[in-house]
C-alpha atoms as a PDB file:
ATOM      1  CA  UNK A   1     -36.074 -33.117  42.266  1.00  0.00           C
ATOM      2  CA  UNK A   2     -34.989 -35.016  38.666  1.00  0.00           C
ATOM      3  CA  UNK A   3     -36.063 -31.792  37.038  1.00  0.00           C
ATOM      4  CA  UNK A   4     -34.469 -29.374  39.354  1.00  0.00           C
ATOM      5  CA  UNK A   5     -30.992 -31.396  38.586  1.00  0.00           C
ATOM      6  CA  UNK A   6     -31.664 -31.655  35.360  1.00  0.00           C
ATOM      7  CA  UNK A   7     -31.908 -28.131  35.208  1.00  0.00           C
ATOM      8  CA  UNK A   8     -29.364 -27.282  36.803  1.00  0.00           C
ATOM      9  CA  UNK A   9     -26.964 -29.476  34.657  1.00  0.00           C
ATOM     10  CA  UNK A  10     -28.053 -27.717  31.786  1.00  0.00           C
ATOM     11  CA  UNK A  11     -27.642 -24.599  32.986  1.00  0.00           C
ATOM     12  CA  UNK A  12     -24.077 -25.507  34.027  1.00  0.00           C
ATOM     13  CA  UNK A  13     -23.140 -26.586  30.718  1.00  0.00           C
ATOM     14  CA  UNK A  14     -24.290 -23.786  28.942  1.00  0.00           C
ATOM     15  CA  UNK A  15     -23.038 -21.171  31.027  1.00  0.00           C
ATOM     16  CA  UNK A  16     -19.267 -23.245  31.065  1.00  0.00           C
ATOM     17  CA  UNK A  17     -19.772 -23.509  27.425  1.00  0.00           C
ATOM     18  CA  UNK A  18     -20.690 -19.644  26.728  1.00  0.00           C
ATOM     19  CA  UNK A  19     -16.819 -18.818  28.130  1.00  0.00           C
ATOM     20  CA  UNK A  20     -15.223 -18.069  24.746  1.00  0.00           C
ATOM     21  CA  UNK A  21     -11.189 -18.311  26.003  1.00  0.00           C
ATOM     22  CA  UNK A  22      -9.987 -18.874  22.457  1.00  0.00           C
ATOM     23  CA  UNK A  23      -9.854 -15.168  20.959  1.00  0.00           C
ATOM     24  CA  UNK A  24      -6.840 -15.017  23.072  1.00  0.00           C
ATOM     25  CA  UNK A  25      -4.393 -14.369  20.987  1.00  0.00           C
ATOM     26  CA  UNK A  26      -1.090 -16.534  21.834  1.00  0.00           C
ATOM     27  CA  UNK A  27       1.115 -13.870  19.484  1.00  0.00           C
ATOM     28  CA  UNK A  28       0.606 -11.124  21.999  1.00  0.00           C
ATOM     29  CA  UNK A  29       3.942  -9.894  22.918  1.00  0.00           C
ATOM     30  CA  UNK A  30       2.667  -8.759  26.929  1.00  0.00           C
ATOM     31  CA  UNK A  31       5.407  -6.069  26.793  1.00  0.00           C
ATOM     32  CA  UNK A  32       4.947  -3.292  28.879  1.00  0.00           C
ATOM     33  CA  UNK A  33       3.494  -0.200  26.827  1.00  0.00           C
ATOM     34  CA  UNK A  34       4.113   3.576  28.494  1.00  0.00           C
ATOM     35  CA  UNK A  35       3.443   6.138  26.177  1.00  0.00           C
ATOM     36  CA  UNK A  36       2.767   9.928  27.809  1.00  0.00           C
ATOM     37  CA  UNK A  37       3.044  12.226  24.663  1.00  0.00           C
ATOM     38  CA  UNK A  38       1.451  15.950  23.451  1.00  0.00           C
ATOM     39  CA  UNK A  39      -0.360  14.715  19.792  1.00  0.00           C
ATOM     40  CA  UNK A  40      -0.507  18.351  18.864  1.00  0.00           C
ATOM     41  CA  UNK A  41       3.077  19.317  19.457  1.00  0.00           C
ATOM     42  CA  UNK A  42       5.339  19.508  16.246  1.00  0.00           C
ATOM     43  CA  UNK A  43       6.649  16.625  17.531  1.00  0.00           C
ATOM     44  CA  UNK A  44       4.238  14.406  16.771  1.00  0.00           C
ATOM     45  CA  UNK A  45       3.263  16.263  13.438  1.00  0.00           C
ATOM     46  CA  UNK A  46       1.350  12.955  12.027  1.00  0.00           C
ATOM     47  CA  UNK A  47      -1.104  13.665  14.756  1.00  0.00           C
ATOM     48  CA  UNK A  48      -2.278  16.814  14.566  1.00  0.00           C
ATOM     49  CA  UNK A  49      -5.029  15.853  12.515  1.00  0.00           C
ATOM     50  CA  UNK A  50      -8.369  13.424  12.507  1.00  0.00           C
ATOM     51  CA  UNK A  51      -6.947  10.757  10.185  1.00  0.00           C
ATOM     52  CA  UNK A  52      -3.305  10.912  11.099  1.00  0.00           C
ATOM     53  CA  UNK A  53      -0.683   8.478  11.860  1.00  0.00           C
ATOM     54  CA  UNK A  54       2.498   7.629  13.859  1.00  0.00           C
ATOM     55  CA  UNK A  55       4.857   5.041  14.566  1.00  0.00           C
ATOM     56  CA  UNK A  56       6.720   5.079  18.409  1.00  0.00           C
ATOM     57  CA  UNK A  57       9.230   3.048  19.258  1.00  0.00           C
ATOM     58  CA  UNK A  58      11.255   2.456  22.398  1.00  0.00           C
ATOM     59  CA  UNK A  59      12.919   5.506  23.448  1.00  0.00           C
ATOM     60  CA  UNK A  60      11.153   8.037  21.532  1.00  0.00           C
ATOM     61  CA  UNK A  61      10.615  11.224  23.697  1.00  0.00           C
ATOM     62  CA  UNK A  62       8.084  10.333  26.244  1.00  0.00           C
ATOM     63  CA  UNK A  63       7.632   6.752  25.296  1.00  0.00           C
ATOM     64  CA  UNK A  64       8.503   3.533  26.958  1.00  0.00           C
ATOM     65  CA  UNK A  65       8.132   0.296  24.670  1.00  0.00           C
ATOM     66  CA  UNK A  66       8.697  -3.298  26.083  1.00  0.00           C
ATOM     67  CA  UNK A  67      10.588  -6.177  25.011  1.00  0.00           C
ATOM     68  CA  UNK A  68       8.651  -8.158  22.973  1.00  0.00           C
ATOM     69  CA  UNK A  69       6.575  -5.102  21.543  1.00  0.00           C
ATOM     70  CA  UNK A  70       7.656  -4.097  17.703  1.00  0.00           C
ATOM     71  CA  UNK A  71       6.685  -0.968  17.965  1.00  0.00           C
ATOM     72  CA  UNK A  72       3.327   0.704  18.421  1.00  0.00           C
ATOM     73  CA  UNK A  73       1.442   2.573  15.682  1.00  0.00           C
ATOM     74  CA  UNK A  74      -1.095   5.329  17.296  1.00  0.00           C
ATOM     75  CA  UNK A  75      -3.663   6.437  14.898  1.00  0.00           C
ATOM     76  CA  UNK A  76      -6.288   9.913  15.891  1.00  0.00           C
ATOM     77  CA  UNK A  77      -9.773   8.536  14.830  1.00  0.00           C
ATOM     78  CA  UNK A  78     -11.253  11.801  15.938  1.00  0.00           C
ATOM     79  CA  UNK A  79     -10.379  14.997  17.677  1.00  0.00           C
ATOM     80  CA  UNK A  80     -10.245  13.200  21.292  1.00  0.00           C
ATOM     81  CA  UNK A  81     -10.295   9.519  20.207  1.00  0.00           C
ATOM     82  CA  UNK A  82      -6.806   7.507  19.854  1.00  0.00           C
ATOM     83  CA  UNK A  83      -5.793   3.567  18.464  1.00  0.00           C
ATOM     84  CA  UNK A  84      -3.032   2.129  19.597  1.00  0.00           C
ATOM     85  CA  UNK A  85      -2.092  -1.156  18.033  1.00  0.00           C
ATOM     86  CA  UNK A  86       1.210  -2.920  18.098  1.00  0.00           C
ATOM     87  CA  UNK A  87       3.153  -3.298  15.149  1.00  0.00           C
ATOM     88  CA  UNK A  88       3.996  -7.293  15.823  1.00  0.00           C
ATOM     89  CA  UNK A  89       1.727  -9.131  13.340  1.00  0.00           C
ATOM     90  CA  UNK A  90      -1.291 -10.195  15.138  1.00  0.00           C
ATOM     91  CA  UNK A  91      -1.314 -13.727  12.771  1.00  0.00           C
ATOM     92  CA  UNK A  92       1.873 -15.643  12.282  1.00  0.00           C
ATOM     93  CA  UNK A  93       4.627 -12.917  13.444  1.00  0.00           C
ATOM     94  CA  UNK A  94       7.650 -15.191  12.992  1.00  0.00           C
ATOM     95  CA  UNK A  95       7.098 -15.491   9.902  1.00  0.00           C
ATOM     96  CA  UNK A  96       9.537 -13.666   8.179  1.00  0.00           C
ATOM     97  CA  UNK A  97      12.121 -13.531  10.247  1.00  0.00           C
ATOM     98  CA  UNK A  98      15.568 -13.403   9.451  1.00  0.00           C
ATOM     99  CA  UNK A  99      18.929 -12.554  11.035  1.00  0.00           C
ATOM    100  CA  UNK A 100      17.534 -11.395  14.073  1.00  0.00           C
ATOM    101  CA  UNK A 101      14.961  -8.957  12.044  1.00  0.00           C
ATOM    102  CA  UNK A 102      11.533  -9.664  11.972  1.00  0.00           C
ATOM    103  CA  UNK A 103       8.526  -7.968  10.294  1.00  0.00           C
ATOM    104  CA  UNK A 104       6.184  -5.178  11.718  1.00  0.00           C
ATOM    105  CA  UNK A 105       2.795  -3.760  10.273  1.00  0.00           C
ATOM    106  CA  UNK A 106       3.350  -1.203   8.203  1.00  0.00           C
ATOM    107  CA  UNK A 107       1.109   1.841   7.511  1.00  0.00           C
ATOM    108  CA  UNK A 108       2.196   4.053   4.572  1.00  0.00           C
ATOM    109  CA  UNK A 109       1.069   3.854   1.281  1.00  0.00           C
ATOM    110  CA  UNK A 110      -1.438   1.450   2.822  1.00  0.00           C
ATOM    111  CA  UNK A 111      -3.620   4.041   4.426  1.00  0.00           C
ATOM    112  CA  UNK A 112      -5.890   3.959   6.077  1.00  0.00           C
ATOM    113  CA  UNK A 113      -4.840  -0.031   6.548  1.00  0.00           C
ATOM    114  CA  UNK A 114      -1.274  -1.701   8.022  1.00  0.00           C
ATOM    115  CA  UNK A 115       0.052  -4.226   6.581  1.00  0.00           C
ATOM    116  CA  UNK A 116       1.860  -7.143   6.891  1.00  0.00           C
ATOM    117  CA  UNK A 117       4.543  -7.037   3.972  1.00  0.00           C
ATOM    118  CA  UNK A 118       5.453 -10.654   4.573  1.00  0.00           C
ATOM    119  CA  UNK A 119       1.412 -12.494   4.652  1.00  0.00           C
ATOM    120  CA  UNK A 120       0.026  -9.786   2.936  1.00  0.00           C
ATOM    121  CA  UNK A 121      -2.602  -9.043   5.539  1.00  0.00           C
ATOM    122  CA  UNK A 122      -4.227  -5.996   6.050  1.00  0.00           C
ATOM    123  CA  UNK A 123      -5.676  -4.700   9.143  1.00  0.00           C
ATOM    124  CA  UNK A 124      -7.934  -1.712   9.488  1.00  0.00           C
ATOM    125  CA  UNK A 125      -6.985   1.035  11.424  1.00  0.00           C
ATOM    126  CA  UNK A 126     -10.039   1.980  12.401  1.00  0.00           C
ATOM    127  CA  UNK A 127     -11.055  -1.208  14.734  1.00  0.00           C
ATOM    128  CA  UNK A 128      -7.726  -3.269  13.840  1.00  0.00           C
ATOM    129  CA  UNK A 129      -9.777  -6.249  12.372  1.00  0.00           C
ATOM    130  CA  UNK A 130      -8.661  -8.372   9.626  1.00  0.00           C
ATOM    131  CA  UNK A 131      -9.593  -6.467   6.547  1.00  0.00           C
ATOM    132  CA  UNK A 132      -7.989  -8.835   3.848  1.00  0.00           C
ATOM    133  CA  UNK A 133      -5.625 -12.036   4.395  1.00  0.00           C
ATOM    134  CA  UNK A 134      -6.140 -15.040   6.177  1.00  0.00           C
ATOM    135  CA  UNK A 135      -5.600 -15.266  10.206  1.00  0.00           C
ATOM    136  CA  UNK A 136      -7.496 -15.359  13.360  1.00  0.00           C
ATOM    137  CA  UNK A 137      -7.131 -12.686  15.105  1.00  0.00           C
ATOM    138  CA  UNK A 138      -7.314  -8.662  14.661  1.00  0.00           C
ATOM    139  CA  UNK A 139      -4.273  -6.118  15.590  1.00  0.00           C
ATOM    140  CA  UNK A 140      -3.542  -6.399  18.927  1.00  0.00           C
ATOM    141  CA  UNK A 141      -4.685  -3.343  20.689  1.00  0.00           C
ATOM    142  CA  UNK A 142      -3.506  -0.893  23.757  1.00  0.00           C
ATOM    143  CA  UNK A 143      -5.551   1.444  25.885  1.00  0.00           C
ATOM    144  CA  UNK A 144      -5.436   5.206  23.912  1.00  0.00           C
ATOM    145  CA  UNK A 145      -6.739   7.940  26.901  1.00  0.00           C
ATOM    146  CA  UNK A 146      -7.192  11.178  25.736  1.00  0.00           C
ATOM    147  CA  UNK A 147      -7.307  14.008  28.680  1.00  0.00           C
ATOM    148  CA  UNK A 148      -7.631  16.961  26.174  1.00  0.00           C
ATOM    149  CA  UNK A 149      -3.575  17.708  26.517  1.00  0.00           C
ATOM    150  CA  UNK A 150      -1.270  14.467  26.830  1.00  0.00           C
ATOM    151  CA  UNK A 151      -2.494  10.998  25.190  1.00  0.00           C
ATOM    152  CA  UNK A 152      -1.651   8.479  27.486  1.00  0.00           C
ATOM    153  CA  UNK A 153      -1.046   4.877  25.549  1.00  0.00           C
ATOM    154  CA  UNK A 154      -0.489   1.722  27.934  1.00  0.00           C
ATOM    155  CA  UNK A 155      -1.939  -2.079  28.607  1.00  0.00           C
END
């Protein structure tokens, strides 16, 4: 009976230490992400091929970004596969912020990375992990579906 307790004690412990809650990350803005677009349209030109880029922001034609969000930056990894990442920095967001303005990842001459201009972090697009820098935690990333003729980004 001492052994079945003890083993069940154990087993307790392990499995309540095995639940990992600190990747959270505590920056994540929980806006509401709706983005319903055509990636191939002229439109969304930075799209149309494996490799490109875009940046959507509230109110762009068929895209609904939440308060909190600072943008979103959709990237085509493939001919049917999408990344959507937020432009808030995942590490230290406030950073930089003044007047009401604060900083977003940036893309551009930092392909195929984003970057934070005020840490100096780099993310990669590819998986949004920390590529160089110091912080915690990768981009934070939305749901990118794919149905052959409308992308569909949300969380």
């Amino acid at each position: 009976m001492k052994r079945l307790l003890l083993f069940m004690g154990i087993m307790v412990l392990l499995v309540a230490g095995s639940c990992n809650k600190t990747n959270i990350n505590p920056n994540d803005p929980r806006a509401v992400i709706r983005i319903d677009i055509d990636p191939n349209s002229t439109f969304y030109q930075g799209l149309n091929a494996v490799g490109g880029w875009i940046y959507v922001a509230n109110g762009d034609q068929g895209a609904y970004v939440g308060q909190g969000s600072r943008g979103v930056i959709i990237y085509r990894e493939s001919q049917g596969t999408f990344k959507a990442y937020d432009r808030l920095p995942p590490n230290n967001p406030n950073k930089c912020c003044t007047g009401g303005k604060c900083t977003q990842l940036i893309v551009g001459k930092n392909y195929p990375f984003a970057k934070d201009e005020c840490t100096g972090n780099s993310y990669q697009l590819l998986d949004g992990s920390l590529f160089q820098g110091t912080g915690r935690y990768p981009m934070i990333q939305y749901h990118a579906v794919y149905d052959g003729n409308l992308l569909h980004v949300f969380n």
